[in-house]
Structure formats: C-alpha cells, structure tokens
N, C-alpha and C. Protein backbone atom coordinates (compact mmCIF):
# COMPACT_ATOMS: atom_id res chain seq x y z
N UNK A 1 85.58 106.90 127.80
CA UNK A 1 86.71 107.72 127.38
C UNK A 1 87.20 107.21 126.02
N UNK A 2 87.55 107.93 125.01
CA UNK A 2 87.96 107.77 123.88
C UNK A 2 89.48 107.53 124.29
N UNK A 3 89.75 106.85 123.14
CA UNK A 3 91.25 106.44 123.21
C UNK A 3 91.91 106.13 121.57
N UNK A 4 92.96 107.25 121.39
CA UNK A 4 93.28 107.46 120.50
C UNK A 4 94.78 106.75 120.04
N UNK A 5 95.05 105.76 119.52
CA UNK A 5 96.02 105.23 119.05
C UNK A 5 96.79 105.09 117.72
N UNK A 6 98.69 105.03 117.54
CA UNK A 6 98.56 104.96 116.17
C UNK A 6 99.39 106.34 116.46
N UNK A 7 99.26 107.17 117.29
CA UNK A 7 99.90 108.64 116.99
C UNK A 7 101.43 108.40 117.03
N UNK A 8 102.17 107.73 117.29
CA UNK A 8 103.56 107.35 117.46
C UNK A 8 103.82 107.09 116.17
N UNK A 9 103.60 106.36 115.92
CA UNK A 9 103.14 105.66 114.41
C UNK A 9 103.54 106.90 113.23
N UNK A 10 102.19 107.60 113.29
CA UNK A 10 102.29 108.73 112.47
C UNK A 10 103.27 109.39 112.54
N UNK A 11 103.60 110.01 113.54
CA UNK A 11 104.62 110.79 113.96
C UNK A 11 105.76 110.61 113.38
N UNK A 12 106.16 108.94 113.26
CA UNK A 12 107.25 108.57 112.81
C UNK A 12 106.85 108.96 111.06
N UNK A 13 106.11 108.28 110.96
CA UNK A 13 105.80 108.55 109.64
C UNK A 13 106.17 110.08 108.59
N UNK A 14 105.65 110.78 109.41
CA UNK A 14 105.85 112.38 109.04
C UNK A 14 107.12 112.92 109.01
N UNK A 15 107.68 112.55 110.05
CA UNK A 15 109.57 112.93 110.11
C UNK A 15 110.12 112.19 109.61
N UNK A 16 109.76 111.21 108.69
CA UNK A 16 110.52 110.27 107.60
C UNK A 16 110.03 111.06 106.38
N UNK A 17 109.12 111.73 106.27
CA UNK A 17 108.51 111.85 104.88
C UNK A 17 109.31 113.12 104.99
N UNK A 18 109.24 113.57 106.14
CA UNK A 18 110.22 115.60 105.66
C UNK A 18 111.24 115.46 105.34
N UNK A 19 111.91 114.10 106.04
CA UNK A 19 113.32 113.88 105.21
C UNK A 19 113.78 113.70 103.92
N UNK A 20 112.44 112.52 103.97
CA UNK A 20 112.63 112.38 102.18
C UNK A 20 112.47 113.49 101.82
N UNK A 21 111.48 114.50 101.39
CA UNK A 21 110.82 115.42 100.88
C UNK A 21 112.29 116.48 100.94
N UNK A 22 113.04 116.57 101.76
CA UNK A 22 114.12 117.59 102.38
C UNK A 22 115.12 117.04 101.04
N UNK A 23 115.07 115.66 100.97
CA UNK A 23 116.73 115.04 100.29
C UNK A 23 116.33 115.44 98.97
N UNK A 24 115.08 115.88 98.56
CA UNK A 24 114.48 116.00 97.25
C UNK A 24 114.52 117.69 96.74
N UNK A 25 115.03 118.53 97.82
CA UNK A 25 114.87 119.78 98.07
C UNK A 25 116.82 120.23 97.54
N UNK A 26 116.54 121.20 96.14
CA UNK A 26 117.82 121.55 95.61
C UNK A 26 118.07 120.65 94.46
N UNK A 27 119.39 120.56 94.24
CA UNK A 27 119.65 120.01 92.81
C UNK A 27 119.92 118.30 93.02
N UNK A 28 118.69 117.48 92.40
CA UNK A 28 118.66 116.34 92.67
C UNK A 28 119.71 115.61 91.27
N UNK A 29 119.41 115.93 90.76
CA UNK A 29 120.71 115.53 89.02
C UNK A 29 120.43 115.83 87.79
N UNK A 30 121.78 116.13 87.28
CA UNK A 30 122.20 117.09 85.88
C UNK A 30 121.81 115.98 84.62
N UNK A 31 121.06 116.10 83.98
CA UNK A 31 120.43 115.61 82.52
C UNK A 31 120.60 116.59 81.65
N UNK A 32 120.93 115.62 80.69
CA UNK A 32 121.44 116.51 79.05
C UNK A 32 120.33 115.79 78.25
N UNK A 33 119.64 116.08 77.18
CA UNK A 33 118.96 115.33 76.31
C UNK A 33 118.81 115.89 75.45
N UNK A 34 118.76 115.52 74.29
CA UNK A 34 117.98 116.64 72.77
C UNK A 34 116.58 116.09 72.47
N UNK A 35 116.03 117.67 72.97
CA UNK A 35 114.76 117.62 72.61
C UNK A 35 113.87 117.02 71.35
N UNK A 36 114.58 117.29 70.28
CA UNK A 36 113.81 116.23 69.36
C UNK A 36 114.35 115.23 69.27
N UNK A 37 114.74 114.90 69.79
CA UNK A 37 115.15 112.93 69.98
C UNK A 37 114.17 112.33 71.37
N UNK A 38 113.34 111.71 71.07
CA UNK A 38 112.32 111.32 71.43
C UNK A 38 112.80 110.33 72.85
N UNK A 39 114.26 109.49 72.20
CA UNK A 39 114.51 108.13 73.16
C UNK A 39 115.71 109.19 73.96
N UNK A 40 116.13 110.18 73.33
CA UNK A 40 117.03 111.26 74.58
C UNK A 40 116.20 111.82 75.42
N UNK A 41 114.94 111.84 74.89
CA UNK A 41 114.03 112.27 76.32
C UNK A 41 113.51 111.43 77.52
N UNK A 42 113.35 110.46 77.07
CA UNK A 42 112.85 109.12 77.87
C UNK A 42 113.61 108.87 78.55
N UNK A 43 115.09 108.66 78.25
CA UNK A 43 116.58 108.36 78.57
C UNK A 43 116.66 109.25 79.63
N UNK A 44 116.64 110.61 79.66
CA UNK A 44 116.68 111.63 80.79
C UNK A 44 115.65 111.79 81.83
N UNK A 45 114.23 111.43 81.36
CA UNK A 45 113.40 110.82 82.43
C UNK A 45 113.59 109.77 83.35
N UNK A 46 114.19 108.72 82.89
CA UNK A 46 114.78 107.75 83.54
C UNK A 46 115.64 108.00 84.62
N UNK A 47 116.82 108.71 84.03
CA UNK A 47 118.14 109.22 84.71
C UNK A 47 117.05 109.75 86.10
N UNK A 48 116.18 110.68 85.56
CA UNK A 48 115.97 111.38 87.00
C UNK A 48 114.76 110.87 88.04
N UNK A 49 114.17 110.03 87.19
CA UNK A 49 113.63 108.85 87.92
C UNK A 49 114.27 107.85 89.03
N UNK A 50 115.32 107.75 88.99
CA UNK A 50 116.29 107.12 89.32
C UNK A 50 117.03 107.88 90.47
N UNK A 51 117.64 108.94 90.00
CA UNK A 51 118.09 109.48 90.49
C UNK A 51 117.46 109.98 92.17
N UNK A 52 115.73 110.31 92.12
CA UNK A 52 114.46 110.40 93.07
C UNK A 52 114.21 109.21 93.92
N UNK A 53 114.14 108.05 93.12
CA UNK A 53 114.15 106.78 93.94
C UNK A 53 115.30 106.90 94.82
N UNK A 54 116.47 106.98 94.28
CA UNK A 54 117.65 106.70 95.35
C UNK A 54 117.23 107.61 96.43
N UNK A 55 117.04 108.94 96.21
CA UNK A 55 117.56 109.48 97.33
C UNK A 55 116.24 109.42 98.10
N UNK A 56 114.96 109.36 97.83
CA UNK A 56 114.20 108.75 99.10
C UNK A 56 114.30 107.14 98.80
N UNK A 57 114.73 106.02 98.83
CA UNK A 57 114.58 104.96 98.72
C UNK A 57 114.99 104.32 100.22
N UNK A 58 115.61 105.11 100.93
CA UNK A 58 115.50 104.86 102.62
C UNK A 58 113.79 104.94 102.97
N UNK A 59 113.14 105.85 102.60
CA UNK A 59 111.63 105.73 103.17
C UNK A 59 110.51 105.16 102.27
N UNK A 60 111.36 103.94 101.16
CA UNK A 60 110.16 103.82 100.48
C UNK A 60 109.09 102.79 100.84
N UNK A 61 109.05 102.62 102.59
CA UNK A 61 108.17 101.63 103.20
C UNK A 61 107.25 102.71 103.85
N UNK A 62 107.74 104.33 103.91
CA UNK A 62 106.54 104.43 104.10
C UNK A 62 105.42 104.99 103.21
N UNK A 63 104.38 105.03 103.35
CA UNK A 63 102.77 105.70 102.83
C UNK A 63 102.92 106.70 101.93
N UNK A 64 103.40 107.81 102.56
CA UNK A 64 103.20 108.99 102.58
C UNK A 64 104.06 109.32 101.32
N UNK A 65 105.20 108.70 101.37
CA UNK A 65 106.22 109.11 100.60
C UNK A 65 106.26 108.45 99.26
N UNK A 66 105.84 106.96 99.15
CA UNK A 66 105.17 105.84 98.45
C UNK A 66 104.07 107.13 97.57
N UNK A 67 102.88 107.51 97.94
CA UNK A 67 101.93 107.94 96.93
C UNK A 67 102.43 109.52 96.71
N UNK A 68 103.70 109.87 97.16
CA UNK A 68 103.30 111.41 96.58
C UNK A 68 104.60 110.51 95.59
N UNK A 69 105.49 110.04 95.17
CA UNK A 69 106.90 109.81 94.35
C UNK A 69 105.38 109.17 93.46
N UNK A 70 104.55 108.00 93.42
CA UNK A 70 103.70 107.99 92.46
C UNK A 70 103.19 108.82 92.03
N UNK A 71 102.35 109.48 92.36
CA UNK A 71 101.40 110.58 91.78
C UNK A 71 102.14 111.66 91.16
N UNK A 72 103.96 111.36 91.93
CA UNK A 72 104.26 112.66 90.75
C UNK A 72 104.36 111.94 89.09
N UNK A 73 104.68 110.71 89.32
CA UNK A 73 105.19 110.17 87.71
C UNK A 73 103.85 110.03 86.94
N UNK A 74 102.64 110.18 87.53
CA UNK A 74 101.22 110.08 86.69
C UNK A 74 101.18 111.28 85.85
C-alpha cells in the first residue's frame, strides 16, 4: 500500500499563501515619483517593495509565497 505523507503540511501551506496573496489583493500603497528623475523612481520602487514585504511578511517562512514575492522583483 502506498502511503502518502506531507498533505497537512501542504495544506497549511496553501491557506497561508491565499492569505498572503489575498493581503496583496486591492490597493497595497500610494507612490508619487517623477518620472525623469531616475533616484524618484527607485525611491518609489522601494516604498512599494516594502510596502509587499510587510503585508505578507507573516508568511515569509513559507515556499510558496518566498518564490512568487521573488520572481516578481526579477
């Protein structure tokens, strides 16, 4: 008989990530910058860099939520 383990696990995993994914859903924060000012743009990347960390930074132990907040800043 096969025996499949680890599904609890996941489970948890997934209903942490919809949360995050949920807290990220709507208006995460208001940035002003002028476009040709190069360090006002960076400056406002930051802001909302920041701003993303906080609000999933409750789930940033898990996986799921860890490589999609990376792969968006690539």
């Amino acid at each position: 008989m096969l025996k499949i383990t680890g599904l609890d696990r996941l489970q948890q995993q997934l209903e942490d990530a919809q949360k995050a994914f949920k807290s990220l859903d709507g208006e995460v924060a208001t940035v002003r910058f002028n476009p040709e000012e190069p360090e006002s743009v960076e400056a406002a990347i930051r802001t909302m860099e920041a701003a993303i960390d906080e609000k999933v930074g409750p789930y940033r132990d898990n996986t799921l939520v860890l490589r999609s907040s990376v792969s968006s800043r690539n």
